[in-house]
Protein backbone atom coordinates (compact mmCIF):
# COMPACT_ATOMS: atom_id res chain seq x y z
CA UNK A 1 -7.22 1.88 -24.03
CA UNK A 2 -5.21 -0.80 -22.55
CA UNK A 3 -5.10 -4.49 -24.33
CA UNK A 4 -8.69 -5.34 -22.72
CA UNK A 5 -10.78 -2.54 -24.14
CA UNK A 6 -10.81 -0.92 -20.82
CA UNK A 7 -10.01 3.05 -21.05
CA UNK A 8 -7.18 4.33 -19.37
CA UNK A 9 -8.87 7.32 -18.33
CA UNK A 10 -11.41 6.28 -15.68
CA UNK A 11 -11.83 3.63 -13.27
CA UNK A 12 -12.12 -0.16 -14.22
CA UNK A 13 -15.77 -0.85 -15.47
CA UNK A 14 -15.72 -4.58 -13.65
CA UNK A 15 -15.10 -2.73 -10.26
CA UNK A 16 -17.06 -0.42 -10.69
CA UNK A 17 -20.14 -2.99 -11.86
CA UNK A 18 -19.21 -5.36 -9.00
CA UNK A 19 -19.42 -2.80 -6.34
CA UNK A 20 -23.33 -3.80 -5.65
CA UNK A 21 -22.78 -7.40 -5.15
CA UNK A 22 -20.02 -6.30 -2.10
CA UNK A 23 -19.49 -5.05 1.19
CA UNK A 24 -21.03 -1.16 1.37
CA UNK A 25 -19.02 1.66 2.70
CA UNK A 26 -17.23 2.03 5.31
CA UNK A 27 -15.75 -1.09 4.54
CA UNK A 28 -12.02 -1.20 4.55
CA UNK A 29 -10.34 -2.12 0.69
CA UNK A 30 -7.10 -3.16 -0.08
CA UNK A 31 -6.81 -2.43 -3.80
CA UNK A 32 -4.12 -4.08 -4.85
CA UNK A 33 -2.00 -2.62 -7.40
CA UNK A 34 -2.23 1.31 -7.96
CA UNK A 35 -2.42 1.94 -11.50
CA UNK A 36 -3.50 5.42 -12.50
CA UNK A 37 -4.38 5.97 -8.77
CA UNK A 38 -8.46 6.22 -10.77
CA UNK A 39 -9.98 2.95 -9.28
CA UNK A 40 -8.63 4.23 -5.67
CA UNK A 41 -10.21 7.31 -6.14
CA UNK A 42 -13.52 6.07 -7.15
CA UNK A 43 -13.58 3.81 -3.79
CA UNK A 44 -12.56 6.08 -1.91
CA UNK A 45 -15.17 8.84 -3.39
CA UNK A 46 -17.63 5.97 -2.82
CA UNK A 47 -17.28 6.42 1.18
CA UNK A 48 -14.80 3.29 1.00
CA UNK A 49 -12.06 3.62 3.84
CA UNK A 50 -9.04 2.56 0.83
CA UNK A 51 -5.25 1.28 1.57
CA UNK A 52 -3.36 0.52 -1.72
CA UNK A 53 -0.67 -1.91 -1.71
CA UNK A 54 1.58 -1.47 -5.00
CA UNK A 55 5.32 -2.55 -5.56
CA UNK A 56 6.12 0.51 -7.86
CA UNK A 57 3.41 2.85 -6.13
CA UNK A 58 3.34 4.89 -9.23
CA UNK A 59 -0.09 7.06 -8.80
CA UNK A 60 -0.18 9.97 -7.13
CA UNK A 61 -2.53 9.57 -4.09
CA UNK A 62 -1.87 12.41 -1.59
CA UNK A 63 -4.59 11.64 0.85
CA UNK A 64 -4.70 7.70 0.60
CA UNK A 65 -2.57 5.54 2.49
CA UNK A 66 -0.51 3.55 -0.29
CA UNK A 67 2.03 0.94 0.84
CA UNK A 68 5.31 0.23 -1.23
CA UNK A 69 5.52 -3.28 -1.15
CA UNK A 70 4.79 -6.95 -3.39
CA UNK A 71 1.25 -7.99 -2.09
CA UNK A 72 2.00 -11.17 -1.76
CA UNK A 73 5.02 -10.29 0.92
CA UNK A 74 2.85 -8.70 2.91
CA UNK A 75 0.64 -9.52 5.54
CA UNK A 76 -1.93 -7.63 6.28
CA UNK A 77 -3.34 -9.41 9.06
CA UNK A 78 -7.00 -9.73 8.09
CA UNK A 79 -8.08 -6.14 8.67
CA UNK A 80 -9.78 -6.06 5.18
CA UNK A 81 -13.22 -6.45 4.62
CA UNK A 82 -12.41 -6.32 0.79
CA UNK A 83 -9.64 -7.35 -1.52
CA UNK A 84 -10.12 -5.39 -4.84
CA UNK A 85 -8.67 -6.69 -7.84
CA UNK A 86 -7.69 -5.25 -11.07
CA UNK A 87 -4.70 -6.72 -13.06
CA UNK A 88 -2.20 -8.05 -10.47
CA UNK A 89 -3.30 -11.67 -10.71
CA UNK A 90 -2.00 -11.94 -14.36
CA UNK A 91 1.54 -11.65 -13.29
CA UNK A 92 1.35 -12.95 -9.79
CA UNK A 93 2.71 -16.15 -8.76
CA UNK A 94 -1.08 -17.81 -8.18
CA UNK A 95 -0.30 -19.36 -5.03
CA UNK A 96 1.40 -16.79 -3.18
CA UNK A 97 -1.53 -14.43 -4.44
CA UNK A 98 -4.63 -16.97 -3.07
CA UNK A 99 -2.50 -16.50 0.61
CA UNK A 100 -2.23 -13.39 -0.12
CA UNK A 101 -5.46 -12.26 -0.29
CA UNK A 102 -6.48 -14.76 2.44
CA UNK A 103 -4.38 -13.38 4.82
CA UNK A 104 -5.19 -9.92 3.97
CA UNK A 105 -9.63 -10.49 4.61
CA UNK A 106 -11.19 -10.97 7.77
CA UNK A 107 -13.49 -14.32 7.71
CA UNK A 108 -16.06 -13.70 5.54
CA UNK A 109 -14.11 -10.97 3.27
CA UNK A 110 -14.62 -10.28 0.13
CA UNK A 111 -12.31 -10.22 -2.99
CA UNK A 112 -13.79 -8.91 -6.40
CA UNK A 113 -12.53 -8.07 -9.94
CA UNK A 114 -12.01 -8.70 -13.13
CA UNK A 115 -10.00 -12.22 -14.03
CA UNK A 116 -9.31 -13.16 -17.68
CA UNK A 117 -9.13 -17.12 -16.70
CA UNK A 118 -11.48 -19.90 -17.28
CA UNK A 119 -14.26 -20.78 -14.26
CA UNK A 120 -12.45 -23.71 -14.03
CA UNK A 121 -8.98 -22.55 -13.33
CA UNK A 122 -10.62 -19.71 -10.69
CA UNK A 123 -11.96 -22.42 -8.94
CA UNK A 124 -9.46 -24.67 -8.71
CA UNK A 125 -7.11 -21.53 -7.98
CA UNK A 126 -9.30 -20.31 -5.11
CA UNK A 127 -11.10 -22.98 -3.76
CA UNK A 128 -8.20 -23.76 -1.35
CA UNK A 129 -9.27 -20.56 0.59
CA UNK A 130 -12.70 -18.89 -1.21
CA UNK A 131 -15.86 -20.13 -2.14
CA UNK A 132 -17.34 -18.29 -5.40
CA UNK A 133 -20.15 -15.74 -4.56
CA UNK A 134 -20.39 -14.17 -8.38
CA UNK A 135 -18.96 -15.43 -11.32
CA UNK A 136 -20.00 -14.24 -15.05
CA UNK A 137 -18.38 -13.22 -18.24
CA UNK A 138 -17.63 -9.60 -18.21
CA UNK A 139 -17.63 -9.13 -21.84
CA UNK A 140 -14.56 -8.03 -22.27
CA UNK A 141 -13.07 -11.13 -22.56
CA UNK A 142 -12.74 -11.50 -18.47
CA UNK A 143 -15.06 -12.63 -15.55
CA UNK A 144 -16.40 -10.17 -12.97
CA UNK A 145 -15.59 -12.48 -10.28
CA UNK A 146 -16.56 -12.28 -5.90
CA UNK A 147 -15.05 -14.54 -3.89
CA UNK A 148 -15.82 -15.17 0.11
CA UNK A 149 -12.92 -16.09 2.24
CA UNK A 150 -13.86 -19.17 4.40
């Protein structure tokens, strides 16, 4: 288990639980950050068309397209129709991360996860850029968080 609760050993629970309140398959993911290389998997089993962007691209993902790079140096364009979200925000630079992510969805994208801040710092971190679509405690000490880009 990692310092959340969450195992190790399978995909996150919040993206997993989140993945009704967003965009169906085919949509086109950015997960951001590879990890284990599980939650890429499970999108990607899910019928999701999946691009991982991860400085360190540690996980072994053979038949996913995984680019070596800092999310927040890249732009992506707005070819997303999701952001996916699962630990990179903690030691992002918050700014650069909200452009990020803008840049990266087309209007009307989606960006989901799990964020272990207050509602009130989420909003004031996002609203520049996102409007809140879901918002609740995840119960393991995090919210299970969809945003909209504007």
């Amino acid at each position: 288990m990692n310092g959340s609760g969450a195992r190790l050993d399978r995909p996150s629970p919040a993206l997993l639980r989140l993945l009704p309140e967003v965009k169906p398959p085919p949509a086109r993911v950015l997960l951001v950050g590879a990890g284990l290389g599980h939650e890429a998997r499970a999108l990607d089993a899910r019928g999701y068309d999946v691009t991982v962007v991860d400085e360190t691209a540690p996980a072994p993902l053979p038949d996913l397209p995984v680019i070596a790079a800092a999310f927040a140096d890249t732009d992506f364009g707005g070819r997303f129709d999701l952001v996916a979200e699962h630990g990179a925000f903690q030691s992002a630079d918050r700014a650069a991360y909200v452009a990020a992510a803008a840049k990266a969805l087309r209007p009307g994208g989606q960006l989901f996860g799990a964020f272990a801040v207050s509602a009130g710092e989420l909003l004031h971190t996002f609203s520049p850029a996102f409007d809140v679509v879901r918002c609740f405690p995840s119960g393991e000490g995090a919210l299970d968080v969809v945003l909209r880009r504007r």
